[in-house]
C-alpha atoms as a PDB file:
ATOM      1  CA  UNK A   1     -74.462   8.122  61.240  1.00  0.00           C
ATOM      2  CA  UNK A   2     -76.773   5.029  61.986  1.00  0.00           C
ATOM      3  CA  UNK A   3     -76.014   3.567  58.207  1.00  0.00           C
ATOM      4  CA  UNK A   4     -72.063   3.679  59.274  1.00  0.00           C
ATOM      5  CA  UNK A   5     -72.617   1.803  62.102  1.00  0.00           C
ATOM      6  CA  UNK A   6     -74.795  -0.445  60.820  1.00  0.00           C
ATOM      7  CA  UNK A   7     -72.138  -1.257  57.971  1.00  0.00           C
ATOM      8  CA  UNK A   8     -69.157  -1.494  60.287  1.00  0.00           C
ATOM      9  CA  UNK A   9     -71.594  -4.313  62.596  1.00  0.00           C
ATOM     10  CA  UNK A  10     -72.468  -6.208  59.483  1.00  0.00           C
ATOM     11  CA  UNK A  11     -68.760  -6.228  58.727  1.00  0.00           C
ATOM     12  CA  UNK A  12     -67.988  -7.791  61.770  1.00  0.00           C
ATOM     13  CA  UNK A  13     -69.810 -10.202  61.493  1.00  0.00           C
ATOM     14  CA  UNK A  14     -68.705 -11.159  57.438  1.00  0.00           C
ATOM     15  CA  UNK A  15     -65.133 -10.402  58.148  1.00  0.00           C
ATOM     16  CA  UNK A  16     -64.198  -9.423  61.767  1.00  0.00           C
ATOM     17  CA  UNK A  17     -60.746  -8.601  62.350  1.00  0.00           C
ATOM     18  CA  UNK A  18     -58.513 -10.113  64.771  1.00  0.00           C
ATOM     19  CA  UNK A  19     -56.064  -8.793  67.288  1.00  0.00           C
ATOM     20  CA  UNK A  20     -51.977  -8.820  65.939  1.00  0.00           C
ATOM     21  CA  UNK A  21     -50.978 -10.032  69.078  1.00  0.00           C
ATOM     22  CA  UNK A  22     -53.475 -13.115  70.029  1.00  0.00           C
ATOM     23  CA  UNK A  23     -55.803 -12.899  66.899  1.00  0.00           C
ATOM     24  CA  UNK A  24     -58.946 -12.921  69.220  1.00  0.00           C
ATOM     25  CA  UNK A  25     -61.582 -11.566  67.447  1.00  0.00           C
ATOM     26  CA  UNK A  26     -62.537  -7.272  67.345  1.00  0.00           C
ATOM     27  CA  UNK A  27     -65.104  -5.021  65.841  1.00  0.00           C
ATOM     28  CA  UNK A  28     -63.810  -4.020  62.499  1.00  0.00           C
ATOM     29  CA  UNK A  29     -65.686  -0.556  62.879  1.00  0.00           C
ATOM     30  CA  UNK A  30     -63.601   0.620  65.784  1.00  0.00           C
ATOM     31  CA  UNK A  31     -59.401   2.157  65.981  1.00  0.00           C
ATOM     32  CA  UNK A  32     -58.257  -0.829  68.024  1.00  0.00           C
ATOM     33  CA  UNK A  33     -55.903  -3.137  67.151  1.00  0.00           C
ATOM     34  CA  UNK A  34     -55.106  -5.108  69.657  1.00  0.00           C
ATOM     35  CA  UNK A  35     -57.190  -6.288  72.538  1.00  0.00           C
ATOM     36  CA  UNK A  36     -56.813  -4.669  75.697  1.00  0.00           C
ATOM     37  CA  UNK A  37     -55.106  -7.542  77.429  1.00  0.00           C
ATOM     38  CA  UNK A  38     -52.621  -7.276  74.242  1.00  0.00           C
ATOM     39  CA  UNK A  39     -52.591  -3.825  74.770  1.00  0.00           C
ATOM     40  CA  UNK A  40     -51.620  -3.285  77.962  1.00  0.00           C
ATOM     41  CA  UNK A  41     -48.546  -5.364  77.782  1.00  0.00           C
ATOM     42  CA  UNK A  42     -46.706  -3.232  75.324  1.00  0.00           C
ATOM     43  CA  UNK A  43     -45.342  -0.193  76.923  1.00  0.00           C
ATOM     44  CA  UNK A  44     -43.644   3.104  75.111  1.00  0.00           C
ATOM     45  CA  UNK A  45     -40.385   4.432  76.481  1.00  0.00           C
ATOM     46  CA  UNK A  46     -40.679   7.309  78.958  1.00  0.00           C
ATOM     47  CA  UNK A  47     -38.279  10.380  78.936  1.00  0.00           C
ATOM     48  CA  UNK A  48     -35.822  11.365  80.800  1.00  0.00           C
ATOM     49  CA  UNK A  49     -34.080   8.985  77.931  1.00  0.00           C
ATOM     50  CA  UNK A  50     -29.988   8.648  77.688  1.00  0.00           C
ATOM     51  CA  UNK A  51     -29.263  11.349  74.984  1.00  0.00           C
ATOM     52  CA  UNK A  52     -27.261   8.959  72.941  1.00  0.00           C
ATOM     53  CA  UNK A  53     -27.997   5.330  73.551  1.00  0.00           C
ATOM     54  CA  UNK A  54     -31.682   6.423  74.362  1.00  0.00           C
ATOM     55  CA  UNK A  55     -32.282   3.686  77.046  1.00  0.00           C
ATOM     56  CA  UNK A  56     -34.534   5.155  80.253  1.00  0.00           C
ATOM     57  CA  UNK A  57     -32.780   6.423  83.172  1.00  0.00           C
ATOM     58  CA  UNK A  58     -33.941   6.367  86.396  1.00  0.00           C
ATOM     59  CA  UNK A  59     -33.338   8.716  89.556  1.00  0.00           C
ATOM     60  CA  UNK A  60     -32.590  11.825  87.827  1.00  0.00           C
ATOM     61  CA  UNK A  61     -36.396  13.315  87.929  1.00  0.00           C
ATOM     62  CA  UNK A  62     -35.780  17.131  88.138  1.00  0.00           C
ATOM     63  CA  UNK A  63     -31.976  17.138  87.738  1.00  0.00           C
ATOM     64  CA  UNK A  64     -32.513  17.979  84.037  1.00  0.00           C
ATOM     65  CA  UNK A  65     -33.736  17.100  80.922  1.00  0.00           C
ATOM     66  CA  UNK A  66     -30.711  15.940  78.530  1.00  0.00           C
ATOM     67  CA  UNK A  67     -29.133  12.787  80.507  1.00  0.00           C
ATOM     68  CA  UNK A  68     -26.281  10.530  80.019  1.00  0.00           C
ATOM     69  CA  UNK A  69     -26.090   7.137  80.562  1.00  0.00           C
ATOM     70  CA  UNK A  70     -22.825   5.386  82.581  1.00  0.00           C
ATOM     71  CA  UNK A  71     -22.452   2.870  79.503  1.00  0.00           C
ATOM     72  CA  UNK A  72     -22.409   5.961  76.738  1.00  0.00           C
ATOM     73  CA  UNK A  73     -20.048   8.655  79.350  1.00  0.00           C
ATOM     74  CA  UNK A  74     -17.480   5.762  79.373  1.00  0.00           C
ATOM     75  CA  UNK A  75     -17.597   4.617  75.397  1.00  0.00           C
ATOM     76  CA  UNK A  76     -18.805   6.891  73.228  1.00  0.00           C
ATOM     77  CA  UNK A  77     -20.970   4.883  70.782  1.00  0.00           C
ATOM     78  CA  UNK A  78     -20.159   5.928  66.759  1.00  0.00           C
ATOM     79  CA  UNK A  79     -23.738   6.693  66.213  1.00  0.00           C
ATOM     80  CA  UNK A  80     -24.897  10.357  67.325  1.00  0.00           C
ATOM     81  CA  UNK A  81     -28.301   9.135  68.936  1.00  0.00           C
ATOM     82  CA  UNK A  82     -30.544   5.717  69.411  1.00  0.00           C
ATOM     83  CA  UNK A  83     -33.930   5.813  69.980  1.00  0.00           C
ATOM     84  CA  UNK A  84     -36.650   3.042  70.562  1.00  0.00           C
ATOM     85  CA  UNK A  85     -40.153   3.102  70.382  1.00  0.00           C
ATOM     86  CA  UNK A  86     -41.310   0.319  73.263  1.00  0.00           C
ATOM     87  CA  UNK A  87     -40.437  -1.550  75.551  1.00  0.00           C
ATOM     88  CA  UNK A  88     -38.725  -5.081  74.917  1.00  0.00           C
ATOM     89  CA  UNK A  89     -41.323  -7.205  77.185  1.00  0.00           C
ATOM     90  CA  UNK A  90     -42.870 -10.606  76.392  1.00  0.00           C
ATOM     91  CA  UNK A  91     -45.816  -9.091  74.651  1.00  0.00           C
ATOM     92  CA  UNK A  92     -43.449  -7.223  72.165  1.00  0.00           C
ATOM     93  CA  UNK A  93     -40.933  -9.984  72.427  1.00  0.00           C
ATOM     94  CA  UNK A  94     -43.921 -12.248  70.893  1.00  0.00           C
ATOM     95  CA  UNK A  95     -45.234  -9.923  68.300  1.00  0.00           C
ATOM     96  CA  UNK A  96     -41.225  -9.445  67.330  1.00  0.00           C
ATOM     97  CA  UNK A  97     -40.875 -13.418  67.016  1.00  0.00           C
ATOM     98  CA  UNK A  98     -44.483 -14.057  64.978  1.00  0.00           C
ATOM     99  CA  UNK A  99     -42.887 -11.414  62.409  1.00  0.00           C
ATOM    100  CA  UNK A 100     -39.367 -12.444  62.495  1.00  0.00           C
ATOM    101  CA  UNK A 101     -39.788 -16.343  62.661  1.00  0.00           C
ATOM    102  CA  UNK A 102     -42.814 -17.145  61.602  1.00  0.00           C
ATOM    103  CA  UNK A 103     -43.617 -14.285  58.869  1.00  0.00           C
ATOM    104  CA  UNK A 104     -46.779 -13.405  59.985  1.00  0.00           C
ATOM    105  CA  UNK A 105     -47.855 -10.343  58.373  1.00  0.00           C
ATOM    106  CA  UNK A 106     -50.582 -10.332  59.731  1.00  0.00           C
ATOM    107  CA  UNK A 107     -49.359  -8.053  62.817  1.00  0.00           C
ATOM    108  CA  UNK A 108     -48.362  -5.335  60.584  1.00  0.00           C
ATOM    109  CA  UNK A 109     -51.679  -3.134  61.686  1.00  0.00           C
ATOM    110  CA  UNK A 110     -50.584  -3.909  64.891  1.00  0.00           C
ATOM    111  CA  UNK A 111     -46.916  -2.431  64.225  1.00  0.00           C
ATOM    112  CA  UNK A 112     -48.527   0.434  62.315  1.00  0.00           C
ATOM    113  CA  UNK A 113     -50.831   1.142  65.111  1.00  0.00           C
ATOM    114  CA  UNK A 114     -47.408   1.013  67.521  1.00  0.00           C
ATOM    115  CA  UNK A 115     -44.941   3.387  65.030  1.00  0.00           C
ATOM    116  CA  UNK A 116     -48.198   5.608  64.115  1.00  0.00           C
ATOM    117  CA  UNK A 117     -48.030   7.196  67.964  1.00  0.00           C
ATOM    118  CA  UNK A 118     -44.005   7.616  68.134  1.00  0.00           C
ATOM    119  CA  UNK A 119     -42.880  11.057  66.977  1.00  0.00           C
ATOM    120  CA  UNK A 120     -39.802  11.063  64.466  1.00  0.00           C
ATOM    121  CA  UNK A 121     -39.134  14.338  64.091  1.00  0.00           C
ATOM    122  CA  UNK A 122     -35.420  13.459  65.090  1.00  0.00           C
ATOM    123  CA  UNK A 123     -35.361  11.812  61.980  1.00  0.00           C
ATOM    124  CA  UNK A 124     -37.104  14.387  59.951  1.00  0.00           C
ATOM    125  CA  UNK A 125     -33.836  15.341  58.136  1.00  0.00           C
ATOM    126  CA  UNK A 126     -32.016  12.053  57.380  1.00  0.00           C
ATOM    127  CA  UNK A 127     -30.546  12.130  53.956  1.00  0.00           C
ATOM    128  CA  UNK A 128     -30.969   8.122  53.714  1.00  0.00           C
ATOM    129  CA  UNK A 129     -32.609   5.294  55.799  1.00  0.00           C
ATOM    130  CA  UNK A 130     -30.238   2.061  55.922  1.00  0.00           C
ATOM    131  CA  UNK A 131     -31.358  -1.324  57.561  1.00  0.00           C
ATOM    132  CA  UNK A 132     -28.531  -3.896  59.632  1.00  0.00           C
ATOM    133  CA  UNK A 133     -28.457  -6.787  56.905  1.00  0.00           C
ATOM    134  CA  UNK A 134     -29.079 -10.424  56.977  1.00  0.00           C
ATOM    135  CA  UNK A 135     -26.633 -12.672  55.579  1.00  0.00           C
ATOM    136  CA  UNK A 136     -27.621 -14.135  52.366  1.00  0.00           C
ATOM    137  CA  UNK A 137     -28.295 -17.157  52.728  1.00  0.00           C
ATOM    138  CA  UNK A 138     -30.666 -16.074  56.033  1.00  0.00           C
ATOM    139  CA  UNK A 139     -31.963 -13.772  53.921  1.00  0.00           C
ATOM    140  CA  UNK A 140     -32.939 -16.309  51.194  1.00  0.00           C
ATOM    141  CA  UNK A 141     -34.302 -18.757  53.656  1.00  0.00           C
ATOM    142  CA  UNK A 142     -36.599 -16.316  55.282  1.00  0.00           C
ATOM    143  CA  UNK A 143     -37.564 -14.609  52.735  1.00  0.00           C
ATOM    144  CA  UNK A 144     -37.470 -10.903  54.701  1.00  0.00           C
ATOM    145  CA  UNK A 145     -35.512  -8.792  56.322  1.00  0.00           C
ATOM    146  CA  UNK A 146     -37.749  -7.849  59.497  1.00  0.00           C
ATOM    147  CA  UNK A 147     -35.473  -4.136  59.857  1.00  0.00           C
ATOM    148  CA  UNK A 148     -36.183  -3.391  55.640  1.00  0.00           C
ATOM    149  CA  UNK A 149     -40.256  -4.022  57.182  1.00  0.00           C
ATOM    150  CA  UNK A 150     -40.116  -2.140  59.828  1.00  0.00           C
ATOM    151  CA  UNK A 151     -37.988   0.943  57.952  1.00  0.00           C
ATOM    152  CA  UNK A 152     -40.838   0.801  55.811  1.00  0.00           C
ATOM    153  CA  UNK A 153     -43.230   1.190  58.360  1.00  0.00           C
ATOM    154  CA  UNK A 154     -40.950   4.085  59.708  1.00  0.00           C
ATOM    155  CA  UNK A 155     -40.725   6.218  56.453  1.00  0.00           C
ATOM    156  CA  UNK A 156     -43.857   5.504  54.813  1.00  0.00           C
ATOM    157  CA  UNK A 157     -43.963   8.972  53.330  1.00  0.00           C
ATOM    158  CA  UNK A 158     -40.240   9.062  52.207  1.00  0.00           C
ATOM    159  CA  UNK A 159     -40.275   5.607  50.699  1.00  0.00           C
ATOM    160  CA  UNK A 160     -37.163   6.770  48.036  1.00  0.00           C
ATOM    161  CA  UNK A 161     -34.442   7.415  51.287  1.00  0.00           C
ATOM    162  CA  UNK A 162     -34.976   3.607  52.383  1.00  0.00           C
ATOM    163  CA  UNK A 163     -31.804   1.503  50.941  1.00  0.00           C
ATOM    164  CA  UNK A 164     -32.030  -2.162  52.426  1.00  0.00           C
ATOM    165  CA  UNK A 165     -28.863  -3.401  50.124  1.00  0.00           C
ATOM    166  CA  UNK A 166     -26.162  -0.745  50.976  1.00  0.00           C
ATOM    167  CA  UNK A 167     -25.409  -2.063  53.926  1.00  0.00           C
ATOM    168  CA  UNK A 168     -24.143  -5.816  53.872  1.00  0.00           C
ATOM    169  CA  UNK A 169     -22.879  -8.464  56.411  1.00  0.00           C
ATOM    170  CA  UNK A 170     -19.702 -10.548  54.656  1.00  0.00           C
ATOM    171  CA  UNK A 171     -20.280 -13.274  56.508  1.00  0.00           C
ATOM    172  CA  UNK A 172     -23.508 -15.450  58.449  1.00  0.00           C
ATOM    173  CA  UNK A 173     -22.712 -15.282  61.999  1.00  0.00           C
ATOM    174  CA  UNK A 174     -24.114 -17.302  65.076  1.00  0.00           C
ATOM    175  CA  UNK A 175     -27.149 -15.514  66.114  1.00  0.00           C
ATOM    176  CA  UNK A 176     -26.244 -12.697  68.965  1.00  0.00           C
ATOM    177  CA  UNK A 177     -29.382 -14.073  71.085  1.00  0.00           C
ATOM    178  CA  UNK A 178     -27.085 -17.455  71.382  1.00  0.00           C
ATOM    179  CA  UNK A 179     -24.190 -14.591  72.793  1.00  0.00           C
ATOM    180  CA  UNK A 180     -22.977 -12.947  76.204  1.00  0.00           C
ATOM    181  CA  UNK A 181     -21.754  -9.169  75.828  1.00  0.00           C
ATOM    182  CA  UNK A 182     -18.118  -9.667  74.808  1.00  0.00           C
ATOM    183  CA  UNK A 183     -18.575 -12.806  72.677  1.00  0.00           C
ATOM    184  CA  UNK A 184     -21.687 -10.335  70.886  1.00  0.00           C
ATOM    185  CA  UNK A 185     -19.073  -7.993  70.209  1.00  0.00           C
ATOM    186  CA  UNK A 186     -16.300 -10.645  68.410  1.00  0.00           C
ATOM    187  CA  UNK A 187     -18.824 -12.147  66.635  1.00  0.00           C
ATOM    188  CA  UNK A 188     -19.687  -9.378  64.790  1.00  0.00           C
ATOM    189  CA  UNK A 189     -16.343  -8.063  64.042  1.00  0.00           C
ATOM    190  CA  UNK A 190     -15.403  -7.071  60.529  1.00  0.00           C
ATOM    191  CA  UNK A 191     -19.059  -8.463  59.729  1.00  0.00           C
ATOM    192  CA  UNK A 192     -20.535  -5.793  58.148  1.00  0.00           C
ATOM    193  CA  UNK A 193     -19.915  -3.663  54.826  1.00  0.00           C
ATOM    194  CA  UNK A 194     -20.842  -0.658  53.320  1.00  0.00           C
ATOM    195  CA  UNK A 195     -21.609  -1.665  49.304  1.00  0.00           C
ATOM    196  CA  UNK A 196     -19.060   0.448  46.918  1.00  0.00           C
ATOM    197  CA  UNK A 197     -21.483   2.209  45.117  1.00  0.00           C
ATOM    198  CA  UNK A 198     -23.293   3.940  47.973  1.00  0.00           C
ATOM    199  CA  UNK A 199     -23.451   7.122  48.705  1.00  0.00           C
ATOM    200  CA  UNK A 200     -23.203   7.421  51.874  1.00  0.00           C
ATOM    201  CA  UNK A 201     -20.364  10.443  52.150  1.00  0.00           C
ATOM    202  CA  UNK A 202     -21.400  13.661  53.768  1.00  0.00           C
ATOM    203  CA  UNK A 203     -24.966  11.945  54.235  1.00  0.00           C
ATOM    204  CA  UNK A 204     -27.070  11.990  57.580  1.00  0.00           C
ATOM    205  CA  UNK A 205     -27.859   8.192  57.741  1.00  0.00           C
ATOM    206  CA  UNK A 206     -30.736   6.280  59.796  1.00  0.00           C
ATOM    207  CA  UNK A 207     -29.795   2.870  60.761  1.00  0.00           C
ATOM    208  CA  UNK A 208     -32.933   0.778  61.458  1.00  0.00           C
ATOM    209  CA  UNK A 209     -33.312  -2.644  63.381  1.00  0.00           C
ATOM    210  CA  UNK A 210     -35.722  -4.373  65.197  1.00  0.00           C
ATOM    211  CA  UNK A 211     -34.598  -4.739  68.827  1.00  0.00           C
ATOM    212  CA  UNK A 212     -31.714  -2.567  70.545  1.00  0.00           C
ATOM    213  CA  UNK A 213     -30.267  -5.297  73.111  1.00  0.00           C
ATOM    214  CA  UNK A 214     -26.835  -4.323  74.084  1.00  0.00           C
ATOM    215  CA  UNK A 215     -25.840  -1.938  70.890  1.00  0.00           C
ATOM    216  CA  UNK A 216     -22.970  -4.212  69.647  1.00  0.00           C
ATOM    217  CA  UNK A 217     -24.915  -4.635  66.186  1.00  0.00           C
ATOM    218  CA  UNK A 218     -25.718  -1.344  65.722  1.00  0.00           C
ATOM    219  CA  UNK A 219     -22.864  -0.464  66.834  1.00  0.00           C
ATOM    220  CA  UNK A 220     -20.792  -2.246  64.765  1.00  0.00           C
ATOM    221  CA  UNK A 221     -22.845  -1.036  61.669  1.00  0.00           C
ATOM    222  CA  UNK A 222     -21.996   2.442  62.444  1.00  0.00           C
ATOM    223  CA  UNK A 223     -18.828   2.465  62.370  1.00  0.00           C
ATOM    224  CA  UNK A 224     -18.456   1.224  59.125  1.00  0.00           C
ATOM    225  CA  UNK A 225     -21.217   3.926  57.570  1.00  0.00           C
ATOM    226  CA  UNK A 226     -19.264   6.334  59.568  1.00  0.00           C
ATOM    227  CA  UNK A 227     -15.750   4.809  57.816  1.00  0.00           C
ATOM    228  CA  UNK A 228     -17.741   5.668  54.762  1.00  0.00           C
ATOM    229  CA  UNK A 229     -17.883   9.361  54.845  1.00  0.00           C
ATOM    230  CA  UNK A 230     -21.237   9.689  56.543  1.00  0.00           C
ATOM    231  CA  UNK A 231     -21.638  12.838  58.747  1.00  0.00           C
ATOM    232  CA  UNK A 232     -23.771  10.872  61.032  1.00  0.00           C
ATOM    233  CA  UNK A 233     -25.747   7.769  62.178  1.00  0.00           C
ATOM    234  CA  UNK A 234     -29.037   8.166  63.814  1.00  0.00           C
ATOM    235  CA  UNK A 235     -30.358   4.297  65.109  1.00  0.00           C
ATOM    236  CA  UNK A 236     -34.080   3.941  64.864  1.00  0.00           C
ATOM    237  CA  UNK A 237     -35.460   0.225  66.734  1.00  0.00           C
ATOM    238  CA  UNK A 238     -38.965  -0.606  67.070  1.00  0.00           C
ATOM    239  CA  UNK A 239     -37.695  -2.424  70.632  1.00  0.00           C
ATOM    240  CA  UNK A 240     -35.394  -1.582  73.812  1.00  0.00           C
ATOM    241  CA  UNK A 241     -33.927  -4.284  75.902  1.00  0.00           C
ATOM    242  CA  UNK A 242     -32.519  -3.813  79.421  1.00  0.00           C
ATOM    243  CA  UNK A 243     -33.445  -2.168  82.611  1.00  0.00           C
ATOM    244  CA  UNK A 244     -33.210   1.505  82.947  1.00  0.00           C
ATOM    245  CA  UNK A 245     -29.632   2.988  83.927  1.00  0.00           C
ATOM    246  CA  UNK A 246     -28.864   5.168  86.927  1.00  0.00           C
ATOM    247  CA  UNK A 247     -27.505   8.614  84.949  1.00  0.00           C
ATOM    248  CA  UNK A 248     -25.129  11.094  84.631  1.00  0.00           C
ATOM    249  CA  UNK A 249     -26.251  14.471  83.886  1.00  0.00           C
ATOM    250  CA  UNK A 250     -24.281  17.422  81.791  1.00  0.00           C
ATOM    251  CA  UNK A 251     -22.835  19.428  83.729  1.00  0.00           C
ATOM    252  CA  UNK A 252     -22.106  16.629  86.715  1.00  0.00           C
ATOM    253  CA  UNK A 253     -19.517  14.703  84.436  1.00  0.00           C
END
């Protein structure tokens, strides 16, 4: 209809809408929202996918469809599967960063836009949705937890399954980013806690986060929801770090 379109130009002209990754401006009428230099720099994870730690795996094109990473065939992670939704590159990386450090809300369309095109139907049956914590005192200072965001993003429709304060770290740690592999994993020892009054036992759990670098924080998490009585953990992260794997298929273990 001409009267739409001439509403949506004379809104983008009164309040035009900016992109969530650069903030140049966009026509408020149309879908988009992010600019297509924006756009093209964040990239969705391709199958074939590890089965577990969900990373992408390269030279196994035709040799199947349910790989295995090297990483996962050697140490079995707690958690029954990890998936991500795109890939950790600088574009992501900044709209991660604007949310995380600088609180910028703003890019939540963006994220929306992002999540909206990922299919969860792997997560279609978790009992609850449970977020890896910030200390207090981080908590307090930023005034967020960027995973309890994004889990709402996730499970807009099941709002009532998301529990950001049953999972809880005892004490603040020195950032992982700061952190090679093995120093990753002792920092984050005994770190995190399951709160006494949750109900986790017998439950299908969702763990969400924001970026899936090397696993040791979700890791860690899981096994202490898993020492808890739940049946399983299922990791949800908007981002995936790392190159792809070379993989090992069923069957050729």
């Amino acid at each position: 209809m001409w009267l739409t379109r001439f509403a949506g130009s004379c809104m983008d002209i009164i309040l035009p809408p900016g992109c969530s990754g650069c903030g140049v401006r966009l026509p408020v009428s149309g879908p988009a929202r992010f600019c297509k230099r924006c756009a093209s720099g964040i990239h969705y994870l391709t199958p074939p996918v590890c089965r577990v730690c969900g990373i992408e795996i390269s030279g196994v094109s035709g040799a199947g469809h349910d790989p295995l990473c090297g990483e996962c065939l050697r140490n079995p992670p707690p958690y029954t599967m990890a998936r991500s939704v795109v890939r950790y590159e600088p574009q992501v990386k900044w709209l991660v960063h604007k949310l995380k450090y600088g609180g910028e809300f703003s890019i939540i369309p963006g994220l929306v836009a992002v999540i909206g095109d990922y299919d969860l139907a792997e997560y279609a049956f978790v009992d609850y949705v449970l977020v890896v914590p910030l200390h207090i005192r981080r908590l307090r200072h930023r005034g967020f937890n960027q995973a309890a965001v994004l889990a709402r993003l996730f499970f807009a429709e099941r709002p009532s399954i998301i529990k950001a304060d049953w999972l809880f770290r005892t004490r603040n740690t020195v950032p992982q980013t700061e952190l090679d592999r093995n120093a990753r994993r002792r920092n984050l020892q005994g770190a995190f806690q399951v709160k006494a009054t949750a109900d986790v036992a017998g439950s299908r759990i969702c763990l969400v986060d924001d970026v899936f670098t090397t696993g040791t924080t979700v890791t860690e998490c899981s096994k202490v929801i898993m020492a808890s009585g739940a049946a399983e953990v299922r990791v949800l992260t908007l981002a995936r770090a790392g190159v792809p794997h070379s993989g090992r298929l069923r069957g050729m273990q």
